[in-house]
PDB file of N, CA and C in Angstrom:
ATOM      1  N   UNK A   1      82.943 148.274  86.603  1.00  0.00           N
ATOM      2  CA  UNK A   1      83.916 147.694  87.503  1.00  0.00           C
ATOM      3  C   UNK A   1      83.420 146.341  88.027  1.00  0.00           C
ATOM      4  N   UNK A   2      81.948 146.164  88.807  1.00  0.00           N
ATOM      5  CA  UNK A   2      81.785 145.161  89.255  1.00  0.00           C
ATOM      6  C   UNK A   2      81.685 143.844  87.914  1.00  0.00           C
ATOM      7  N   UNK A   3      81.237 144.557  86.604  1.00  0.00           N
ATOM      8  CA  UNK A   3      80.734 143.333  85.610  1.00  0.00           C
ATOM      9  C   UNK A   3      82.595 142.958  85.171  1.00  0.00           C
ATOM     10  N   UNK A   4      83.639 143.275  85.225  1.00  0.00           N
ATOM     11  CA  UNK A   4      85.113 143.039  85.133  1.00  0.00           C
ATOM     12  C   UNK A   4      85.178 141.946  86.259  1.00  0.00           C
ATOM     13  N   UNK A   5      84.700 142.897  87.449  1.00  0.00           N
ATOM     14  CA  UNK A   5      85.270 141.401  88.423  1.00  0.00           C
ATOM     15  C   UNK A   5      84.458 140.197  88.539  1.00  0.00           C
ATOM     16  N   UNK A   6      82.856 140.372  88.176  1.00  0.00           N
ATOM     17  CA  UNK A   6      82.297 138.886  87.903  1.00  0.00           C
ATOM     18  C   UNK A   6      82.990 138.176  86.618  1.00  0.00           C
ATOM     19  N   UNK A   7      83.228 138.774  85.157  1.00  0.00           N
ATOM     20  CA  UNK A   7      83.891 138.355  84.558  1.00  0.00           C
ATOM     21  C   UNK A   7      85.390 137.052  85.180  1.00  0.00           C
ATOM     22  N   UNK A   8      86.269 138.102  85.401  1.00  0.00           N
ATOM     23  CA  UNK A   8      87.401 137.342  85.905  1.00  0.00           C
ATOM     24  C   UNK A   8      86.853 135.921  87.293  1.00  0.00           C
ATOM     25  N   UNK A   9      85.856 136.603  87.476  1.00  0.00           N
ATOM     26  CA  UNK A   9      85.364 135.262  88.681  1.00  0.00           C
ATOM     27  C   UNK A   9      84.978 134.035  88.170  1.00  0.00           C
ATOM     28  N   UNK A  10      84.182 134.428  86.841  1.00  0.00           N
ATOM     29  CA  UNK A  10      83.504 133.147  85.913  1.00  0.00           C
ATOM     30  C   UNK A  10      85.067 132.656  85.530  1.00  0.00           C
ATOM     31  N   UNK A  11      85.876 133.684  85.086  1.00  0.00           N
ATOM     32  CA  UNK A  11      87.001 132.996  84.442  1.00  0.00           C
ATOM     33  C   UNK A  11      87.722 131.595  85.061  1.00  0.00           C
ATOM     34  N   UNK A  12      88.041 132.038  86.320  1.00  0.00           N
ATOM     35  CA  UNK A  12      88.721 131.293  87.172  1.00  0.00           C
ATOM     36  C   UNK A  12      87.834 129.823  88.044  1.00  0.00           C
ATOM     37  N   UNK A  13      86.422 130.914  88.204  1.00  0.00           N
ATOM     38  CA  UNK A  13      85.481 129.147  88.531  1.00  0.00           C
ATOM     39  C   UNK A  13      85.676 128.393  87.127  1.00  0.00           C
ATOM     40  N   UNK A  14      85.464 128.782  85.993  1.00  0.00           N
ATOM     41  CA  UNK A  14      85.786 127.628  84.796  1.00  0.00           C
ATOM     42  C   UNK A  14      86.499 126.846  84.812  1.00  0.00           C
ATOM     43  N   UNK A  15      87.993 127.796  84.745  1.00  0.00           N
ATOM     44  CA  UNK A  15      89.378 126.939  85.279  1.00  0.00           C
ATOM     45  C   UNK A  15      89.196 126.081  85.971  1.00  0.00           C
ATOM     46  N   UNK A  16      89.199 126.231  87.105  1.00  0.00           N
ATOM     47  CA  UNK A  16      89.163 125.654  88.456  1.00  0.00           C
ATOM     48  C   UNK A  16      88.577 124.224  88.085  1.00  0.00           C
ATOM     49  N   UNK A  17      87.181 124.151  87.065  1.00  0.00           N
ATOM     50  CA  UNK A  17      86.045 122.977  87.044  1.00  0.00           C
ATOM     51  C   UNK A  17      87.228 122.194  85.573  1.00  0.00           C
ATOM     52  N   UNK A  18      87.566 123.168  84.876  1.00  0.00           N
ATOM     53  CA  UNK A  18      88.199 121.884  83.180  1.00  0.00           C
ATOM     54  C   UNK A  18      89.645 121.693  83.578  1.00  0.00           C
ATOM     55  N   UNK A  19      90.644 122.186  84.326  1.00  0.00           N
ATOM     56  CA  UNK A  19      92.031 121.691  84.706  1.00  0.00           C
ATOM     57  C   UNK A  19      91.867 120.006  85.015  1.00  0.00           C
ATOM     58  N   UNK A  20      91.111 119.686  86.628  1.00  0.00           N
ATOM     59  CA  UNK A  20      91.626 118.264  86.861  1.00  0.00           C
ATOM     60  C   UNK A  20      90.823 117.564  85.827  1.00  0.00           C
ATOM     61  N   UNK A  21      89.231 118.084  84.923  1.00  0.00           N
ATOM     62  CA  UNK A  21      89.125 117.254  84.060  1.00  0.00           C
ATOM     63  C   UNK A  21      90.221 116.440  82.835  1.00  0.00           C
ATOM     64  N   UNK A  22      91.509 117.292  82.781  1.00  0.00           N
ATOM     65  CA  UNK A  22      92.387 117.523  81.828  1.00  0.00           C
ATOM     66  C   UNK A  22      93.409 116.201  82.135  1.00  0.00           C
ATOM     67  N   UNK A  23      93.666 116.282  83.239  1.00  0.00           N
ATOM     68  CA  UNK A  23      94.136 115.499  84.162  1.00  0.00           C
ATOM     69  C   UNK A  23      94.717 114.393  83.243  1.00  0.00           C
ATOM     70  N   UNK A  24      95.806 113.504  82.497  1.00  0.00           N
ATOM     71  CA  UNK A  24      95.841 112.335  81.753  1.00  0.00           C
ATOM     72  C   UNK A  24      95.285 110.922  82.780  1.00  0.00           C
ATOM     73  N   UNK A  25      96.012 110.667  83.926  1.00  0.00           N
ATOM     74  CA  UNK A  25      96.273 109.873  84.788  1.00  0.00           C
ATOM     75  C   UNK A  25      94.701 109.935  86.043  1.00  0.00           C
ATOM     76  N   UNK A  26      93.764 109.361  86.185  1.00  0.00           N
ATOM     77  CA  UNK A  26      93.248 110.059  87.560  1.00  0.00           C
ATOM     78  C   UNK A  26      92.949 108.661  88.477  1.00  0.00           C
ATOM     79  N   UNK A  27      92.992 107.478  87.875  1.00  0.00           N
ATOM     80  CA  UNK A  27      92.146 106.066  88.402  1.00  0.00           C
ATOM     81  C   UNK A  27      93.112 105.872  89.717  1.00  0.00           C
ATOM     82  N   UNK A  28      93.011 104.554  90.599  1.00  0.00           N
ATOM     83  CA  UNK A  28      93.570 104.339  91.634  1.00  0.00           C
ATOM     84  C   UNK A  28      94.689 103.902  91.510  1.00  0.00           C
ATOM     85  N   UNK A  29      95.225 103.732  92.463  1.00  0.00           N
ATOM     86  CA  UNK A  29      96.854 103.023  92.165  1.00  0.00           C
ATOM     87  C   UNK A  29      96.789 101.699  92.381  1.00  0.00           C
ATOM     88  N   UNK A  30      97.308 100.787  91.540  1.00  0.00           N
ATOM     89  CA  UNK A  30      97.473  99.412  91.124  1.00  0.00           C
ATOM     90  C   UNK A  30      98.812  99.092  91.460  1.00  0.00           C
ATOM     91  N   UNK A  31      99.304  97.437  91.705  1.00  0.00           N
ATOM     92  CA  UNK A  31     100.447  97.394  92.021  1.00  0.00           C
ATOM     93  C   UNK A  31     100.895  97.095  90.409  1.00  0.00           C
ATOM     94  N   UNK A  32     102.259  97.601  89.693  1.00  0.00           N
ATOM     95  CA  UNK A  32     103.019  97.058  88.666  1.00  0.00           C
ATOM     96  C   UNK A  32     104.162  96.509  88.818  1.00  0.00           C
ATOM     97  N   UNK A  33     104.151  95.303  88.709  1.00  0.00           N
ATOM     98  CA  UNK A  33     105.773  94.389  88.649  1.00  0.00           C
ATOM     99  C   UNK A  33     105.382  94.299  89.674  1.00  0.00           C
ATOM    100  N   UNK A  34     106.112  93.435  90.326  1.00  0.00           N
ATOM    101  CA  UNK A  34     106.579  91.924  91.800  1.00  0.00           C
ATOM    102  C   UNK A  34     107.304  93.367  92.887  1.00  0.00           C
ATOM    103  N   UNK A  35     108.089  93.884  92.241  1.00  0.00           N
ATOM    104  CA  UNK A  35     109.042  94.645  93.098  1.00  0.00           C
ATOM    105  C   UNK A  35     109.663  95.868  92.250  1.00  0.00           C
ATOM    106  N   UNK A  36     110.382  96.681  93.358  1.00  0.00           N
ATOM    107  CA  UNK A  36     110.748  98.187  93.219  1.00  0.00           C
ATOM    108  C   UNK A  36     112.012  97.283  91.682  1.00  0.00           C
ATOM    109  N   UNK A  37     112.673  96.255  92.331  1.00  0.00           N
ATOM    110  CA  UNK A  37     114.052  95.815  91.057  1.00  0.00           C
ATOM    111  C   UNK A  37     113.667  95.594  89.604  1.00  0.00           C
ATOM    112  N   UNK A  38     112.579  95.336  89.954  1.00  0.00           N
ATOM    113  CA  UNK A  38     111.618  94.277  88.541  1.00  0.00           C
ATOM    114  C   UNK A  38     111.080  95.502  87.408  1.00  0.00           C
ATOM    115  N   UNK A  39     110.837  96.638  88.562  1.00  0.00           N
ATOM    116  CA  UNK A  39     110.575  97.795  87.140  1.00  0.00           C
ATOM    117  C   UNK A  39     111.052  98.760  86.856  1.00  0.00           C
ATOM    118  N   UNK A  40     111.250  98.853  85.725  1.00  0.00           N
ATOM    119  CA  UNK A  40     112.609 100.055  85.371  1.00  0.00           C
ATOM    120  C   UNK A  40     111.383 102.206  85.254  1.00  0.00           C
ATOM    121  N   UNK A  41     111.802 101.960  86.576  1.00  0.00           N
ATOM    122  CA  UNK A  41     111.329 103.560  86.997  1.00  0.00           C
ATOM    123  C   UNK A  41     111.520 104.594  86.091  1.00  0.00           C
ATOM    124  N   UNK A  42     112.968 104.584  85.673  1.00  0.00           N
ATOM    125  CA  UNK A  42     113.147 105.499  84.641  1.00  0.00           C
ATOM    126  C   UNK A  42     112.341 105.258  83.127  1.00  0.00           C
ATOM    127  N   UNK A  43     111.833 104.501  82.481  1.00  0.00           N
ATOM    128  CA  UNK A  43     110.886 104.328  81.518  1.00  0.00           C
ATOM    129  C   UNK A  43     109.987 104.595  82.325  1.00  0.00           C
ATOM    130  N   UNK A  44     108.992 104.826  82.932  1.00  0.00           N
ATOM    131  CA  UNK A  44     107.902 105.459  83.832  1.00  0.00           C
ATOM    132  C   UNK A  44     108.005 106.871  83.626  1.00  0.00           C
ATOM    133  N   UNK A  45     109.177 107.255  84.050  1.00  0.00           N
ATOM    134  CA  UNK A  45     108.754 108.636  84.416  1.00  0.00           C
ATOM    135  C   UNK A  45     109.425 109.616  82.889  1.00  0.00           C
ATOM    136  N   UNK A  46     109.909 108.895  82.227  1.00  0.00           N
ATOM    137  CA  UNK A  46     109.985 109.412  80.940  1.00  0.00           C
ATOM    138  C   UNK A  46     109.323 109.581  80.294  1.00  0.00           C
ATOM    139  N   UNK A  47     108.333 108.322  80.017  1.00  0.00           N
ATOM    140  CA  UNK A  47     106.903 108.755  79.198  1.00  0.00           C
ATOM    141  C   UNK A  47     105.637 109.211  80.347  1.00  0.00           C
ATOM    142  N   UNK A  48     106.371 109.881  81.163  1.00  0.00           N
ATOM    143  CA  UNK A  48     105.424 110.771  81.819  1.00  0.00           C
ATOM    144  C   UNK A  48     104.266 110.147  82.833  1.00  0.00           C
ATOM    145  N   UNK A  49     104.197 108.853  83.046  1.00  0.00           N
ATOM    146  CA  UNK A  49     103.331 108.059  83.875  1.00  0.00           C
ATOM    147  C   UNK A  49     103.687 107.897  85.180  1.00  0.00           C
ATOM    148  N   UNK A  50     102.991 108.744  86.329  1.00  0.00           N
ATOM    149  CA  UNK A  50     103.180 108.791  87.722  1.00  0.00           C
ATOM    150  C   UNK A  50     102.997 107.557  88.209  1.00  0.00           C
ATOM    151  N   UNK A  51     104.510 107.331  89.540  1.00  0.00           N
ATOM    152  CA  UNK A  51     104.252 106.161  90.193  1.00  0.00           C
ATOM    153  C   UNK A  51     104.473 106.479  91.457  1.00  0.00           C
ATOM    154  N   UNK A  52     104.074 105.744  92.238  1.00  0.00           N
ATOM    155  CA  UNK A  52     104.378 105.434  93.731  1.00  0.00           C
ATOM    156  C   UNK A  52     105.235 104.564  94.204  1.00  0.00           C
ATOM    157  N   UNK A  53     106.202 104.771  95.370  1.00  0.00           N
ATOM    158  CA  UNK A  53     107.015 103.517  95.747  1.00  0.00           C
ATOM    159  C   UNK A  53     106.461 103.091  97.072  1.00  0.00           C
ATOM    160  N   UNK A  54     105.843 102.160  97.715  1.00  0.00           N
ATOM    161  CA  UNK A  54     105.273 101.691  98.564  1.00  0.00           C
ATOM    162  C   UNK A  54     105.731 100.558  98.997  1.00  0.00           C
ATOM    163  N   UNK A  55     106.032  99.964 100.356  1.00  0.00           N
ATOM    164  CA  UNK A  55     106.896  98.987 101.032  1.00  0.00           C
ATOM    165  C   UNK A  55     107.462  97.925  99.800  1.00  0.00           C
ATOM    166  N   UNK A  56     108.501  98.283  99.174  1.00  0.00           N
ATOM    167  CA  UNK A  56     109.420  97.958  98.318  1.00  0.00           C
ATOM    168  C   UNK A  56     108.597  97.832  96.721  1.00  0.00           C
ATOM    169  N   UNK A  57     107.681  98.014  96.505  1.00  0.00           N
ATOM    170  CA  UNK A  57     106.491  97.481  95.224  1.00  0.00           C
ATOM    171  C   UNK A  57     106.011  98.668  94.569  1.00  0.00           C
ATOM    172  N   UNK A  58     106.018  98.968  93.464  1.00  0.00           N
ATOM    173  CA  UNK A  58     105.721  99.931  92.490  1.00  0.00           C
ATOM    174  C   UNK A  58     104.029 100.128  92.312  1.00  0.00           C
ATOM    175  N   UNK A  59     103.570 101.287  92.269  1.00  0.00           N
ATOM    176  CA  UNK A  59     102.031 101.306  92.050  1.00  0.00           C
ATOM    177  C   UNK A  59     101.791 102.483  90.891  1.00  0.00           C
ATOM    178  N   UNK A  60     100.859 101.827  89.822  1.00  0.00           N
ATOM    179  CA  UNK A  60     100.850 103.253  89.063  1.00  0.00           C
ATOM    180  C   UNK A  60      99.351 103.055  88.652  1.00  0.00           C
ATOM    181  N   UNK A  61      98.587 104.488  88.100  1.00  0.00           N
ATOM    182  CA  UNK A  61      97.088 104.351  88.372  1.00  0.00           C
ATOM    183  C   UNK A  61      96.508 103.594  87.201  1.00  0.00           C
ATOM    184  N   UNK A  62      95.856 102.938  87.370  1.00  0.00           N
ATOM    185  CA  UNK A  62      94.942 102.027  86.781  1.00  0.00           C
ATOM    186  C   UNK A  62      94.665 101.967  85.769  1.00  0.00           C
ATOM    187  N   UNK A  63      94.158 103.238  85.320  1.00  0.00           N
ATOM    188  CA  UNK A  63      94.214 103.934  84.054  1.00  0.00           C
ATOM    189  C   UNK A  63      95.645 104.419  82.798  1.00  0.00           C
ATOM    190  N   UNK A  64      96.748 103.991  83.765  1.00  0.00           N
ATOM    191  CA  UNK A  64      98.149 103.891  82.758  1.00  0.00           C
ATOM    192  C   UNK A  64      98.594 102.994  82.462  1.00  0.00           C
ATOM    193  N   UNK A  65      97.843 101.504  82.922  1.00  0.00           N
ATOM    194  CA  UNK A  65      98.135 100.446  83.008  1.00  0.00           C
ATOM    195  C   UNK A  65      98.962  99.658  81.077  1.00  0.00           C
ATOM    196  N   UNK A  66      97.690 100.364  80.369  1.00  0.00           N
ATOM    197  CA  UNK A  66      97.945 100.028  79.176  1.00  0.00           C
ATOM    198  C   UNK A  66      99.110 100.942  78.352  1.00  0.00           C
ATOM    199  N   UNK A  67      99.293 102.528  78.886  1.00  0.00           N
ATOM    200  CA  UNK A  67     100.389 103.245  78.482  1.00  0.00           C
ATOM    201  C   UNK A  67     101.813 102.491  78.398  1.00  0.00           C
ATOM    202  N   UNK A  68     101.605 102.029  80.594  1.00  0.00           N
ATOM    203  CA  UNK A  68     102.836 101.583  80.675  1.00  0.00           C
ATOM    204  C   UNK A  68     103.399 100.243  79.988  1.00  0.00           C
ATOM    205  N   UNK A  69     102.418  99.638  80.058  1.00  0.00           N
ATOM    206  CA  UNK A  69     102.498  97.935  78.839  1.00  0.00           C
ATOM    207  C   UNK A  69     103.814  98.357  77.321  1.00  0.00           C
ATOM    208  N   UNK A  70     102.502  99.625  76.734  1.00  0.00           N
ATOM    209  CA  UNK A  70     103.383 100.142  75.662  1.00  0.00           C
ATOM    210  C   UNK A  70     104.950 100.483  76.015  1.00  0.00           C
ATOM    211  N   UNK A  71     105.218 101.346  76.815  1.00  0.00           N
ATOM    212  CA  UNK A  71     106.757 102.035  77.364  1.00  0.00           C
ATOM    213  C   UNK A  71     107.614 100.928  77.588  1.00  0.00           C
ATOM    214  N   UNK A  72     107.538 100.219  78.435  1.00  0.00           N
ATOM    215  CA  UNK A  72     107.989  99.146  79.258  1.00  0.00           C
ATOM    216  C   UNK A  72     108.331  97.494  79.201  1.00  0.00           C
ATOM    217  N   UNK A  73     107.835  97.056  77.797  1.00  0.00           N
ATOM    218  CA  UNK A  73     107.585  95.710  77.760  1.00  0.00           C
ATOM    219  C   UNK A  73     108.785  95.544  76.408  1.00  0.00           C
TER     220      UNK A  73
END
């Protein structure tokens, strides 16, 4: 009984440590485009690249910078 529940314990500390490694997106948020008008949001969130809307200006992480180039241009 107890070697089942250390089992399932290793299971879930594993998890826990390779999920946010998995993560696509993790760097800081960068500003993209001049303004919220200038970038088309919906190509963002289609090819799956998280953004932020912040006092009217688009931010997406650092690390999608070159994704979004591809999607968007």
């Amino acid at each position: 009984m107890k070697k089942h529940r250390f089992r399932k314990l290793l299971l879930c500390f594993t998890a826990l440590l390779v999920l946010p490694a998995c993560q696509k997106y993790n760097g800081d948020l960068e500003q993209w485009g001049s303004t919220v008008d200038t970038v088309d949001t919906a190509k963002l969130k289609r090819n799956n690249i998280p953004y932020e809307i912040r006092d009217g200006k688009v931010y997406i992480p650092e690390d999608a910078f070159s994704d979004a180039t591809y999607c968007c241009t």
